[in-house]
N, C-alpha and C. Protein backbone atom coordinates (compact mmCIF):
# COMPACT_ATOMS: atom_id res chain seq x y z
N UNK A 1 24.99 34.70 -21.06
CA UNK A 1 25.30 33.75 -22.12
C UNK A 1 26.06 32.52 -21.63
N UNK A 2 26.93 32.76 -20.84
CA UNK A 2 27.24 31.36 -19.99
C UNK A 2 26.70 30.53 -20.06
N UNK A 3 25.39 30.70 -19.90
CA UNK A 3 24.44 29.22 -19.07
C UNK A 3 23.95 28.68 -20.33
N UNK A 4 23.91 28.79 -21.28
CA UNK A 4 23.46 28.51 -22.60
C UNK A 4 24.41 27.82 -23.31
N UNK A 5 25.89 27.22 -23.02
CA UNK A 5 26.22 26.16 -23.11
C UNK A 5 26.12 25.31 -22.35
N UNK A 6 26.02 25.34 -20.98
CA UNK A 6 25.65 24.04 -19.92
C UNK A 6 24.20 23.85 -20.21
N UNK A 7 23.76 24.34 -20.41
CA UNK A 7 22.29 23.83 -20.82
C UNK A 7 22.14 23.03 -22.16
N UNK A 8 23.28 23.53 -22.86
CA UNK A 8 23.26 22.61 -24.28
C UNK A 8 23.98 21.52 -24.03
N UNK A 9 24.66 21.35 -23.21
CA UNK A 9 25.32 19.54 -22.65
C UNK A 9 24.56 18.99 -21.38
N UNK A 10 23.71 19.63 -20.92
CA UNK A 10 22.77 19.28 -19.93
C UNK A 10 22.35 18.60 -20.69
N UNK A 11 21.05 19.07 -21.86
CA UNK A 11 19.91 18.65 -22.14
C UNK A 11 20.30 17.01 -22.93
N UNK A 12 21.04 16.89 -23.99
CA UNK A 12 21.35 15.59 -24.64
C UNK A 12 22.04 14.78 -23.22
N UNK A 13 22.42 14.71 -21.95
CA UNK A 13 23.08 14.03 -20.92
C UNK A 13 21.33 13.55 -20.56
N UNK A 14 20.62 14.18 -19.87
CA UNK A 14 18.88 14.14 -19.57
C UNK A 14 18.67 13.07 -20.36
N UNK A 15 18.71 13.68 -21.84
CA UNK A 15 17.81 12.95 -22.78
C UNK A 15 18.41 11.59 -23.19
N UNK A 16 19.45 10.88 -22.81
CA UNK A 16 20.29 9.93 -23.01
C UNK A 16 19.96 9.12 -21.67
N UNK A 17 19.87 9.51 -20.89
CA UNK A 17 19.55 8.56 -19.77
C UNK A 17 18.10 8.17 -19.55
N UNK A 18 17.28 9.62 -19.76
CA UNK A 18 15.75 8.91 -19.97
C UNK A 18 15.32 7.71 -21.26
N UNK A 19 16.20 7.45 -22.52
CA UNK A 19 15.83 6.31 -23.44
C UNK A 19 16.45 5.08 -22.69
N UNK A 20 17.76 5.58 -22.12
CA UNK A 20 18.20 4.19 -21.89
C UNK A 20 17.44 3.22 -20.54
N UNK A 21 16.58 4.37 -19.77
CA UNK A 21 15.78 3.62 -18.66
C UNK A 21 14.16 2.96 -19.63
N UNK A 22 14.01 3.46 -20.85
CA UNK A 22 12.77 2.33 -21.15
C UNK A 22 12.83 1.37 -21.05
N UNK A 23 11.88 0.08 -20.75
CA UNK A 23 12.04 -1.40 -20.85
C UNK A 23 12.08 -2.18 -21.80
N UNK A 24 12.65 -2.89 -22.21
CA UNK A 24 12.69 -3.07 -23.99
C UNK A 24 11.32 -4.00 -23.43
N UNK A 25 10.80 -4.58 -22.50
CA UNK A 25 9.90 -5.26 -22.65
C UNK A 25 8.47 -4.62 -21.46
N UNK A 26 7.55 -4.66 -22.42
CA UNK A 26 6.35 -4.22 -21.68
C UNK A 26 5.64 -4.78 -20.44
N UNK A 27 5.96 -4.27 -19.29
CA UNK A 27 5.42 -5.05 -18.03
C UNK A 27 3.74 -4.41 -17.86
N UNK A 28 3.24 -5.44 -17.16
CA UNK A 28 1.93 -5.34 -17.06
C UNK A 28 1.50 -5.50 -15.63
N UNK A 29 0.25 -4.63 -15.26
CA UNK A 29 0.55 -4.71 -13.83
C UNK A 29 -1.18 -5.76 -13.88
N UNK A 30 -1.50 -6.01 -14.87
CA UNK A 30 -2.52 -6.91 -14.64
C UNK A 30 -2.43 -8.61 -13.70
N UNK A 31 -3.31 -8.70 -13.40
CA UNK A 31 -3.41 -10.00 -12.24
C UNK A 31 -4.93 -10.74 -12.97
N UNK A 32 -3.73 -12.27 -12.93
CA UNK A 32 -5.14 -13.20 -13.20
C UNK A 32 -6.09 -13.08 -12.37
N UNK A 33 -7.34 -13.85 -12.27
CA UNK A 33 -8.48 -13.98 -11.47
C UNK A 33 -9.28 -12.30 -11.65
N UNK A 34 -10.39 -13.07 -10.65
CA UNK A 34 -11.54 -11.91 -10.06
C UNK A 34 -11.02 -11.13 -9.30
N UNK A 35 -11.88 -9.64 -9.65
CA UNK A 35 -11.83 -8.70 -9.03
C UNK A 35 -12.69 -8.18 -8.50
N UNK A 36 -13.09 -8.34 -7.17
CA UNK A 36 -14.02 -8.08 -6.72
C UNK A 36 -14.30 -6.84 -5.97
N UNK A 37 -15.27 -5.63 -6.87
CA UNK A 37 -15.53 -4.35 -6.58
C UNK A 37 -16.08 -4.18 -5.14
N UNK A 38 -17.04 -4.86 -5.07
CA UNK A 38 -18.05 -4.66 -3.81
C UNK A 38 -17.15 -4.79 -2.36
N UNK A 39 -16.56 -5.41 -2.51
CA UNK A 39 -15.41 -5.48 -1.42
C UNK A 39 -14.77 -4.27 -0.95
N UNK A 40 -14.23 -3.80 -2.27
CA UNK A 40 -13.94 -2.56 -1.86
C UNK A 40 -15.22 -1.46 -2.13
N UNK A 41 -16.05 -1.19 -2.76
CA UNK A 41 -17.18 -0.14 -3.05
C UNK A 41 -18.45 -0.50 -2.70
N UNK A 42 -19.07 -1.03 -1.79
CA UNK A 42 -20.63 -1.27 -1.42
C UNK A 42 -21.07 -1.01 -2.12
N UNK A 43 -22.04 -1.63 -3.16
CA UNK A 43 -22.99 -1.39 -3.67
C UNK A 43 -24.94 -1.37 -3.07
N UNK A 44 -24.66 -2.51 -2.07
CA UNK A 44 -26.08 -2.04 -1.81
C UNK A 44 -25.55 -2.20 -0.02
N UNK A 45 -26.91 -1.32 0.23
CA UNK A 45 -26.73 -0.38 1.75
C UNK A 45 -27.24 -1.89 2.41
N UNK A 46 -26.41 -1.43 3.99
CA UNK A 46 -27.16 -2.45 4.97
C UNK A 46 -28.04 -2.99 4.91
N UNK A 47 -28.74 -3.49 5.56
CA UNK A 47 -30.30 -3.62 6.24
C UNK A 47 -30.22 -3.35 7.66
N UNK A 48 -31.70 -2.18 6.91
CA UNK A 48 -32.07 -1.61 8.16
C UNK A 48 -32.49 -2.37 9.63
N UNK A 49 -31.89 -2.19 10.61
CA UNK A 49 -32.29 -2.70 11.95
C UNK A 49 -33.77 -1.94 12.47
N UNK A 50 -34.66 -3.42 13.09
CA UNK A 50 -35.86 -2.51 13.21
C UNK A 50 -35.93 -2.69 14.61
C-alpha cells in the first residue's frame, strides 16, 4: 500500500508537465515549392544497354 500514494502525486506531477509542453501555436513541418518524388523513388527503369 505504500506505493499507492507516490503514485497518486506521481501521476498529476506527469500530467502537469505534459499540458504545459503543448505549443499554444501549431507548427508545420510543410515546405513551400516542389517535391520531387522521382528523385527519390524511380519511376521508370533505365535503358537497357545493347
Amino acid at each position: 500500500m505504500p506505493e499507492s500514494w507516490s503514485i497518486a502525486l506521481i501521476i498529476p506531477v506527469i500530467a502537469s508537465l505534459s499540458i504545459q509542453k503543448v505549443p499554444e501555436k501549431q507548427v508545420s513541418a510543410f515546405v513551400n515549392g516542389n517535391f520531387t518524388i522521382g528523385a527519390l523513388f524511380p519511376v521508370h527503369y533505365p535503358p537497357q544497354s545493347k
